[in-house]
N, C-alpha and C. Protein backbone atom coordinates (compact mmCIF):
# COMPACT_ATOMS: atom_id res chain seq x y z
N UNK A 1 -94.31 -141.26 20.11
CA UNK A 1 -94.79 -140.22 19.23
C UNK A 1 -94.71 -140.72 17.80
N UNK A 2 -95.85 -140.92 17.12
CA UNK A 2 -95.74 -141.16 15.85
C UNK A 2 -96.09 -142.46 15.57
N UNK A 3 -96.22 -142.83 16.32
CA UNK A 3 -96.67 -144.53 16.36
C UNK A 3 -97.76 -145.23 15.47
N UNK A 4 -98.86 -144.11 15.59
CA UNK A 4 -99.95 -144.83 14.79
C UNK A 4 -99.59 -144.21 12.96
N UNK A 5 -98.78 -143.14 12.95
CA UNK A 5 -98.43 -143.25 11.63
C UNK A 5 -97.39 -144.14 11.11
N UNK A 6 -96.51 -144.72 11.93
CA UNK A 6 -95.25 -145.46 11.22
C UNK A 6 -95.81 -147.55 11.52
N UNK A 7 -97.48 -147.41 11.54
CA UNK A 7 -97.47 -148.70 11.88
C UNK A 7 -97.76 -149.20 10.50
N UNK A 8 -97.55 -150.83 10.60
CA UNK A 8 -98.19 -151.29 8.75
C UNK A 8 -99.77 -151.12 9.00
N UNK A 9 -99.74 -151.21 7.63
CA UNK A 9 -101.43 -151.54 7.65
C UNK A 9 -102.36 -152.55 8.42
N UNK A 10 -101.70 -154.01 8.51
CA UNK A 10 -102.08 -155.22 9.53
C UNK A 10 -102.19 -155.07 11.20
N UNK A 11 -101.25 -154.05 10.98
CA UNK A 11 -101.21 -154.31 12.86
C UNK A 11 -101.80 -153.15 13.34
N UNK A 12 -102.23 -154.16 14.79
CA UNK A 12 -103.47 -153.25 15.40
C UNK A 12 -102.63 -153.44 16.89
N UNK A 13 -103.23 -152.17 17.60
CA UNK A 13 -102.60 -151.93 19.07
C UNK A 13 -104.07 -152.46 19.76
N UNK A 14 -103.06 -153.02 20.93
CA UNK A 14 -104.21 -153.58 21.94
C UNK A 14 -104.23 -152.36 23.07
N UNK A 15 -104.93 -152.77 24.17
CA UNK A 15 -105.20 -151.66 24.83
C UNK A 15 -103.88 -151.36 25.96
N UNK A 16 -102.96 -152.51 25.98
CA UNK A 16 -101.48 -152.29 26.69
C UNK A 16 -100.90 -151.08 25.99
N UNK A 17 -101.24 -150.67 24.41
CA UNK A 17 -100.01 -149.99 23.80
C UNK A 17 -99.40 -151.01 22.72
N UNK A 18 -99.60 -152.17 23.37
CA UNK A 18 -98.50 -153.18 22.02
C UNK A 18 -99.33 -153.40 20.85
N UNK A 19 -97.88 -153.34 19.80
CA UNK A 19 -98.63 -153.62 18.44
C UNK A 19 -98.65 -154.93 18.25
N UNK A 20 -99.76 -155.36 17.57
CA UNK A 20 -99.86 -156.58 17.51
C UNK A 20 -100.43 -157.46 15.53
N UNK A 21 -100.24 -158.06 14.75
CA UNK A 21 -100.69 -158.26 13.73
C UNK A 21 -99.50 -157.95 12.85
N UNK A 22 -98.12 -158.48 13.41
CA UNK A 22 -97.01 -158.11 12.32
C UNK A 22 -96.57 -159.27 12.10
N UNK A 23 -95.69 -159.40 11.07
CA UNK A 23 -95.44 -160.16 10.58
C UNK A 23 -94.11 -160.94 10.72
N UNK A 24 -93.82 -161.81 10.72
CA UNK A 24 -92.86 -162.76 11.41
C UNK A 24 -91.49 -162.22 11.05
N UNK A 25 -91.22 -161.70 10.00
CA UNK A 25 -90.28 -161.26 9.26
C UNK A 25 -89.61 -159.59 10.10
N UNK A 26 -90.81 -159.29 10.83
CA UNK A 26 -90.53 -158.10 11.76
C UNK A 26 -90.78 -158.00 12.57
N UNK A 27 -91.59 -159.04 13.45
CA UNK A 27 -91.59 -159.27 14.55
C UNK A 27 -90.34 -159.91 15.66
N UNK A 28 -89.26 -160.34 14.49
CA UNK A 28 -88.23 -160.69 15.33
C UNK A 28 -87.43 -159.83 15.93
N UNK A 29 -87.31 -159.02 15.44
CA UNK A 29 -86.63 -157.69 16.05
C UNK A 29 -87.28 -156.30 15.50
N UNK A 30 -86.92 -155.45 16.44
CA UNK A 30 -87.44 -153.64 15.94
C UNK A 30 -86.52 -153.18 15.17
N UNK A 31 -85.28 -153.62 15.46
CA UNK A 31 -83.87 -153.14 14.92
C UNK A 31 -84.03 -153.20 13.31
N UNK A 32 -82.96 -153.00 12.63
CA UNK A 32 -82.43 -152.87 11.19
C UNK A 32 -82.35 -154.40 10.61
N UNK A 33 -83.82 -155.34 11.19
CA UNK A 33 -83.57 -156.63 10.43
C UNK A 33 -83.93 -156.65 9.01
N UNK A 34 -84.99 -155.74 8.90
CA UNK A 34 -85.22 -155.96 7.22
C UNK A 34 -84.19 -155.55 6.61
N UNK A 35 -83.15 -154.69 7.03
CA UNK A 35 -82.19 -154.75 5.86
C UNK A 35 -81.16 -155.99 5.71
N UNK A 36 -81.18 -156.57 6.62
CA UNK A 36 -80.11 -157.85 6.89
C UNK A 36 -78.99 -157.26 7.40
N UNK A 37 -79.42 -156.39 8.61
CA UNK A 37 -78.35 -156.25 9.23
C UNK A 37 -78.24 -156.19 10.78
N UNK A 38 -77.39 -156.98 11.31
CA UNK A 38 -77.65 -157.70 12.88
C UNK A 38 -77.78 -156.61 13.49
N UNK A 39 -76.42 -155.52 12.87
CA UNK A 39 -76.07 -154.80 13.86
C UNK A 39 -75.55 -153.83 13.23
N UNK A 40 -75.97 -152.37 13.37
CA UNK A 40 -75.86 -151.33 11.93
C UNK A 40 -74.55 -150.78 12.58
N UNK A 41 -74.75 -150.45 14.00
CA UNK A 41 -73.74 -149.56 14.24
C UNK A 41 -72.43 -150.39 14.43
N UNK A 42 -72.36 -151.41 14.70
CA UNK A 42 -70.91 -152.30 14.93
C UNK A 42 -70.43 -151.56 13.10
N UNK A 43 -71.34 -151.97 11.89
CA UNK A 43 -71.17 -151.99 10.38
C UNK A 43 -70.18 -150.02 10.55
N UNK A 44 -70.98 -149.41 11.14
CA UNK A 44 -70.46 -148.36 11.13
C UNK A 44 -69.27 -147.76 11.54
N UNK A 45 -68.68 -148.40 12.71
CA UNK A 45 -68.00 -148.30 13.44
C UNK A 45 -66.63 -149.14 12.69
N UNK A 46 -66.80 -149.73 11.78
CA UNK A 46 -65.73 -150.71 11.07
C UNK A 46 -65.60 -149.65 10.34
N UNK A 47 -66.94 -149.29 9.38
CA UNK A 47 -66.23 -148.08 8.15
C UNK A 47 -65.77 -147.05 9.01
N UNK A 48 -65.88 -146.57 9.83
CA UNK A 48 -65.29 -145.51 10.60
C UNK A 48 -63.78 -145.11 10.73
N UNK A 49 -63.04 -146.45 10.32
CA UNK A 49 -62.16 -146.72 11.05
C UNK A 49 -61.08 -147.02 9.55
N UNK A 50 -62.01 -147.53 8.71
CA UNK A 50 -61.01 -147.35 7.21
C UNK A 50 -61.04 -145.96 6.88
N UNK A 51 -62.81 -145.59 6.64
CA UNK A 51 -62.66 -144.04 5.92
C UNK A 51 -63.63 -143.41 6.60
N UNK A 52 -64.49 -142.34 6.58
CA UNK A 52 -65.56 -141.68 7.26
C UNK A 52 -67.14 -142.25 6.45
N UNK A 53 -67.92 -142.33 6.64
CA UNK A 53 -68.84 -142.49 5.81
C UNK A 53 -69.59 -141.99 5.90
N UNK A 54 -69.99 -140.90 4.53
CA UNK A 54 -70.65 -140.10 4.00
C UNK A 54 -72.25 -140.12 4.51
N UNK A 55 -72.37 -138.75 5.10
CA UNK A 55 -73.77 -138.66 5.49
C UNK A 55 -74.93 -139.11 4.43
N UNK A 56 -76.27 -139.06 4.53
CA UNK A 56 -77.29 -139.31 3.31
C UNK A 56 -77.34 -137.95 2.86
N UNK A 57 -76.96 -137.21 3.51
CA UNK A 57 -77.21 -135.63 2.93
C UNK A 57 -76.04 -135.42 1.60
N UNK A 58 -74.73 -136.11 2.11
CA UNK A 58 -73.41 -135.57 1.22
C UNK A 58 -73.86 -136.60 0.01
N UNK A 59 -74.49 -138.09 0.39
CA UNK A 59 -74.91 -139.13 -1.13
C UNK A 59 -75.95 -138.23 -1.48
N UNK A 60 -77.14 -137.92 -1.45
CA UNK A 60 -77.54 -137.47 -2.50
C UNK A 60 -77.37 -135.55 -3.14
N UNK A 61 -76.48 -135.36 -2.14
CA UNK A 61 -75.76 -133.78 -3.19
C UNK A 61 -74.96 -134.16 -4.45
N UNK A 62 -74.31 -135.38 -4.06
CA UNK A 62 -73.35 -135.80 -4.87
C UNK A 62 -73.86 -136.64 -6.13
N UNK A 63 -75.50 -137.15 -5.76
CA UNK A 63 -75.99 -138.07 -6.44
C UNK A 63 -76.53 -137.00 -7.37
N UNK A 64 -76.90 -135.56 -6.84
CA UNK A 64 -78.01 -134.50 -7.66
C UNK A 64 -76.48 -133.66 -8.76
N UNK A 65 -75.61 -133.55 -7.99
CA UNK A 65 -74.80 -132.93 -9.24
C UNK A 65 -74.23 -133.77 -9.88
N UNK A 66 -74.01 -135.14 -10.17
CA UNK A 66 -73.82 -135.95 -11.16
C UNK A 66 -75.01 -136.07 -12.35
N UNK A 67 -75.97 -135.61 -11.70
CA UNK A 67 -77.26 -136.00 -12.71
C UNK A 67 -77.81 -134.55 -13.21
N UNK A 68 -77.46 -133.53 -12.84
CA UNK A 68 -77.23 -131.83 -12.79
C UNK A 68 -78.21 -132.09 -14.07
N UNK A 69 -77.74 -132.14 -15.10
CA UNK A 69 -78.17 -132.05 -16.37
C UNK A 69 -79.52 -132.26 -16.75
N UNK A 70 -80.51 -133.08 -15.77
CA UNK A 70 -81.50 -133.91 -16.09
C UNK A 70 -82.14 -133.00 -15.24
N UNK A 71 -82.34 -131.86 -14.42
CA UNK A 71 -83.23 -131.30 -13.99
C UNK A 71 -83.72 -130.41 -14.94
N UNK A 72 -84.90 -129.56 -14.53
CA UNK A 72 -84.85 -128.04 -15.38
C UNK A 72 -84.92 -126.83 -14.06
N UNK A 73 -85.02 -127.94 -12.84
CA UNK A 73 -84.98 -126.53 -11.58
C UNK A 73 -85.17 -127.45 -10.65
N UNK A 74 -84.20 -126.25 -9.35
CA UNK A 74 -84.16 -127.01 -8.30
C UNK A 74 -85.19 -126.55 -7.03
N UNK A 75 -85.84 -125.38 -7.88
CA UNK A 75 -86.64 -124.60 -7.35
C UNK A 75 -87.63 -125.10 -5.81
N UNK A 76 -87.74 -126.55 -6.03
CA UNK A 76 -88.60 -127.42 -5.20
C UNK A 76 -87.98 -127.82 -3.60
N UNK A 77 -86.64 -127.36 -3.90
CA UNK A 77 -85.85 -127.75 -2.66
C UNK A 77 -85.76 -126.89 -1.58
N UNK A 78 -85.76 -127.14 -0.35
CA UNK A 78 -85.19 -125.95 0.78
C UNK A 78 -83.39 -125.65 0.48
N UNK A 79 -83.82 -123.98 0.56
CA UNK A 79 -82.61 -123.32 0.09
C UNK A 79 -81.27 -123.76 0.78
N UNK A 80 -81.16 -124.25 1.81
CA UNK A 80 -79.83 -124.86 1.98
C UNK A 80 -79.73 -126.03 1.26
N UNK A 81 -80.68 -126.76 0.70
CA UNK A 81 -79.95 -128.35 0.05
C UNK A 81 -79.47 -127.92 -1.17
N UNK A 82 -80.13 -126.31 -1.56
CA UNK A 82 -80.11 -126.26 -3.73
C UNK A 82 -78.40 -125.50 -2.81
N UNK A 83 -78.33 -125.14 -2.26
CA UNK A 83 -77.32 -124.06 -1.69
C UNK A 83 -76.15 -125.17 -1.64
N UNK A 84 -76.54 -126.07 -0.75
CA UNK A 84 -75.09 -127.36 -0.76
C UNK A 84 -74.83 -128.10 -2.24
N UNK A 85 -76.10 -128.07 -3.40
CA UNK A 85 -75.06 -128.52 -4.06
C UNK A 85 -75.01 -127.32 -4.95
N UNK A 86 -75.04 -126.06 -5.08
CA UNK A 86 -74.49 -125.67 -5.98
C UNK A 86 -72.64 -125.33 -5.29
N UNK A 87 -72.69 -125.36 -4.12
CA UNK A 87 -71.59 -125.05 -3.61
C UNK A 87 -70.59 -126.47 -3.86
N UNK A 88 -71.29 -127.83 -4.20
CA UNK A 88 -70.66 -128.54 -4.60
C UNK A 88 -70.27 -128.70 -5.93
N UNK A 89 -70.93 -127.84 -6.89
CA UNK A 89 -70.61 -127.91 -8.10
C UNK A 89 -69.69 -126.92 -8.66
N UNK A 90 -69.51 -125.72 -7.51
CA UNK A 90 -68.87 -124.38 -8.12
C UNK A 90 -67.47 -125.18 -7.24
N UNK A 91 -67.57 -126.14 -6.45
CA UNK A 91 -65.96 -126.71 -5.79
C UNK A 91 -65.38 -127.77 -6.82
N UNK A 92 -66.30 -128.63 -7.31
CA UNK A 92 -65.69 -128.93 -8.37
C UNK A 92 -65.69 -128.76 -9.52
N UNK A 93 -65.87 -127.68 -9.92
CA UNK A 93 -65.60 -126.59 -11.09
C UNK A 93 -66.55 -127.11 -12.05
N UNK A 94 -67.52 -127.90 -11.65
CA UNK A 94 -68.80 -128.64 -12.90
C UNK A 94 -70.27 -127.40 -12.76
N UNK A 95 -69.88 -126.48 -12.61
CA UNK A 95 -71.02 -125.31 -12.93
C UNK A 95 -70.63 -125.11 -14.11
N UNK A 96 -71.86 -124.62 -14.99
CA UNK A 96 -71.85 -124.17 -16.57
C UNK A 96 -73.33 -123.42 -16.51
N UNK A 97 -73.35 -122.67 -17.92
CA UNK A 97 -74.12 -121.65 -18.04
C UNK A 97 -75.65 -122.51 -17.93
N UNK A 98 -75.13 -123.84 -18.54
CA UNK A 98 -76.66 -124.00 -18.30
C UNK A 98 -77.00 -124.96 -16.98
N UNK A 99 -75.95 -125.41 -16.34
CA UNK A 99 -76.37 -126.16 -15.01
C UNK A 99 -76.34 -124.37 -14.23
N UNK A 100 -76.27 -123.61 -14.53
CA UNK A 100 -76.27 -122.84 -13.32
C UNK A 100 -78.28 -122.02 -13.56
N UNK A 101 -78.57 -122.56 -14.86
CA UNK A 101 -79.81 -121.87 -15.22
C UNK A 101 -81.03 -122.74 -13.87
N UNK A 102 -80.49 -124.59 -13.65
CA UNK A 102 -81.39 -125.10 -12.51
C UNK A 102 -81.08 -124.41 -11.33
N UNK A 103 -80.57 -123.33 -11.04
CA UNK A 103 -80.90 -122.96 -9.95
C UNK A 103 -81.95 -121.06 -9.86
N UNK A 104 -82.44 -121.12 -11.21
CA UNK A 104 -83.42 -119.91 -11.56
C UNK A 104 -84.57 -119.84 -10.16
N UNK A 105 -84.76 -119.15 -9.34
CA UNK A 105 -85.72 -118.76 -8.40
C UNK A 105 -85.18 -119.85 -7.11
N UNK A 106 -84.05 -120.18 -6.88
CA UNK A 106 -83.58 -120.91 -5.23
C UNK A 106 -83.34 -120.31 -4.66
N UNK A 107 -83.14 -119.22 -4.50
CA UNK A 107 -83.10 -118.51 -3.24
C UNK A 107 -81.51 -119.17 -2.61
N UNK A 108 -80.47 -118.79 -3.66
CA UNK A 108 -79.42 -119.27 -3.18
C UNK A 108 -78.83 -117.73 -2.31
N UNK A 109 -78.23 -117.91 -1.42
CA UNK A 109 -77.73 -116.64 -0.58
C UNK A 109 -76.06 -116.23 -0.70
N UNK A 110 -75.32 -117.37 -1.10
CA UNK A 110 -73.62 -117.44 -1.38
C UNK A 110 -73.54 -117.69 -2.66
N UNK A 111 -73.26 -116.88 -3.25
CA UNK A 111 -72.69 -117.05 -4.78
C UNK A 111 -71.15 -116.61 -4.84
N UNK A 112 -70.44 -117.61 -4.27
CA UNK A 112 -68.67 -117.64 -4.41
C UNK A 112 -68.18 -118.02 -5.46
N UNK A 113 -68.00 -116.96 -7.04
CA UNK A 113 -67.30 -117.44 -8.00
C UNK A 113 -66.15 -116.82 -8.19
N UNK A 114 -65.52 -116.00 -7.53
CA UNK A 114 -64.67 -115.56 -7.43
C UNK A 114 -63.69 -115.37 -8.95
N UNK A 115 -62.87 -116.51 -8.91
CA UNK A 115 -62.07 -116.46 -10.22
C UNK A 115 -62.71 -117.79 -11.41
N UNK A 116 -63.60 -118.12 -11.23
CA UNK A 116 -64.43 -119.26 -11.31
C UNK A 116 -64.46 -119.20 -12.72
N UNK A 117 -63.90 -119.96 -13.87
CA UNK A 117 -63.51 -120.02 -15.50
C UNK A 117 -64.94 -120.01 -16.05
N UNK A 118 -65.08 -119.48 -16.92
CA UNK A 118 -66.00 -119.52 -18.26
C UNK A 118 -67.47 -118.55 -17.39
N UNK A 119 -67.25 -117.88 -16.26
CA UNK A 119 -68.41 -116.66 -15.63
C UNK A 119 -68.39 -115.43 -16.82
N UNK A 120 -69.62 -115.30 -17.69
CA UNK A 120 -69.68 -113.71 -18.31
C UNK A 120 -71.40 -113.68 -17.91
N UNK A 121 -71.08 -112.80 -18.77
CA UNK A 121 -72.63 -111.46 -18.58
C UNK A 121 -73.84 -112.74 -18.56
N UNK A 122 -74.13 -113.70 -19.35
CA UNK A 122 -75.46 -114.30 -19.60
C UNK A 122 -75.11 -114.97 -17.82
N UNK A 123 -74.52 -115.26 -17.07
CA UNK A 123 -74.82 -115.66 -15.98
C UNK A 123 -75.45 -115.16 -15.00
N UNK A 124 -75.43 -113.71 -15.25
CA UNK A 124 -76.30 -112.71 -14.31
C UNK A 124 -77.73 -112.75 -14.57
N UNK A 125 -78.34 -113.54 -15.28
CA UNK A 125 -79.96 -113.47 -15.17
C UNK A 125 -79.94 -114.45 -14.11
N UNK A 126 -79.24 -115.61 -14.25
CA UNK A 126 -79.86 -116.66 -13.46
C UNK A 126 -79.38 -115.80 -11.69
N UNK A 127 -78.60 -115.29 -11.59
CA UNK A 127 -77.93 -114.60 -10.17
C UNK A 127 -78.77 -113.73 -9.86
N UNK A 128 -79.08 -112.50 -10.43
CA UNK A 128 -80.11 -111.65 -9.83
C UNK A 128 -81.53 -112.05 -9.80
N UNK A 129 -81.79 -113.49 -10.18
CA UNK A 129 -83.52 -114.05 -10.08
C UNK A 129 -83.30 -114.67 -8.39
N UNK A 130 -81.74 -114.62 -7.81
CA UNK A 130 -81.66 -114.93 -6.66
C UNK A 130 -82.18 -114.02 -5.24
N UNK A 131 -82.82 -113.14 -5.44
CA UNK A 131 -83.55 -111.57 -4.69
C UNK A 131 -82.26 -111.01 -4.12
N UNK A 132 -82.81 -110.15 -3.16
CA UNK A 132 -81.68 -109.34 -2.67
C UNK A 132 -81.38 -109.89 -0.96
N UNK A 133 -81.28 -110.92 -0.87
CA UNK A 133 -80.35 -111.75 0.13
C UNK A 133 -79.31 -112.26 -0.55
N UNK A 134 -79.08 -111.94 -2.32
CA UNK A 134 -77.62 -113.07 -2.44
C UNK A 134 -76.21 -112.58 -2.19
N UNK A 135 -75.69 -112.94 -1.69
CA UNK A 135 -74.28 -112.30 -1.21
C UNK A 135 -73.02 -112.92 -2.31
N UNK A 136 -72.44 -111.85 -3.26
CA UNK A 136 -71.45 -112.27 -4.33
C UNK A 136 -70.44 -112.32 -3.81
C-alpha cells in the first residue's frame, strides 16, 4: 500500500511488482541505510537501557516551546499537538501573557492553571476564544 507514492522518481516497477531503476546507494538494503545505520533497533535498544528515548512527538513539543516566542499562532495544528504543548509549557511554568496569546482560536479543551503565577484578567480573551468545550 503506498508504493507508487513512496517510490523515487527513477524507478520503475516491472510487471513482477519489483522496483527497479534505484540507485546503488539504496539498493543495498530497504532498511535505515541512508541514515548510516546497520541496525536502528539494536541503536535503540542500547538507549533503552541508559535512559528512555524520547518519542518524535515529545522532540518537537519540546522543540515548539523553546521557540514559543517566534510563532504568532498555533492555530494550524490538530488540537491535541497545540494541547500537548501548551500543557508543556503551563508544567514548566514558561506560559506568559503573550506565549499564551499563540494559542488564540486552538481549540484547546484543558486549561489547568490552577495556582499558576502571573494569571489576571487580560488572559481571559485568549481562554474564552477557546469555544465552549474548554474545561478550566
Amino acid at each position: 500500500m503506498g508504493g507508487a507514492c513512496s517510490r523515487k522518481r527513477n524507478q520503475q516497477v516491472n510487471e513482477d511488482g519489483q522496483c527497479t531503476g534505484l540507485s546503488s546507494k539504496y539498493a543495498k538494503s530497504r532498511s535505515s541505510k541512508w541514515l548510516g545505520v546497520s541496525s536502528p533497533r539494536s541503536n535503540t535498544v542500547l538507549h533503552n537501557e541508559r535512559s528512555k528515548c524520547p518519542s518524535l512527538m515529545e522532540i518537537c513539543v519540546s522543540k515548539i516551546c523553546e521557540g514559543i516566542y517566534r510563532y504568532s499562532t498555533l492555530s494550524m495544528l490538530p488540537r491535541d499537538i497545540s494541547q500537548q504543548i501548551f500543557n508543556e509549557l503551563v508544567s514548566s511554568q514558561s506560559l506568559t501573557d503573550s506565549t499564551l496569546k499563540v494559542f488564540q482560536d486552538c481549540a484547546i479543551q484543558d486549561i489547568h492553571l490552577g495556582y499558576y503565577p502571573g494569571v489576571d484578567d487580560s488572559w481571559m480573551d485568549t481562554i474564552s476564544s477557546q469555544g465552549h468545550r474548554c474545561y478550566l
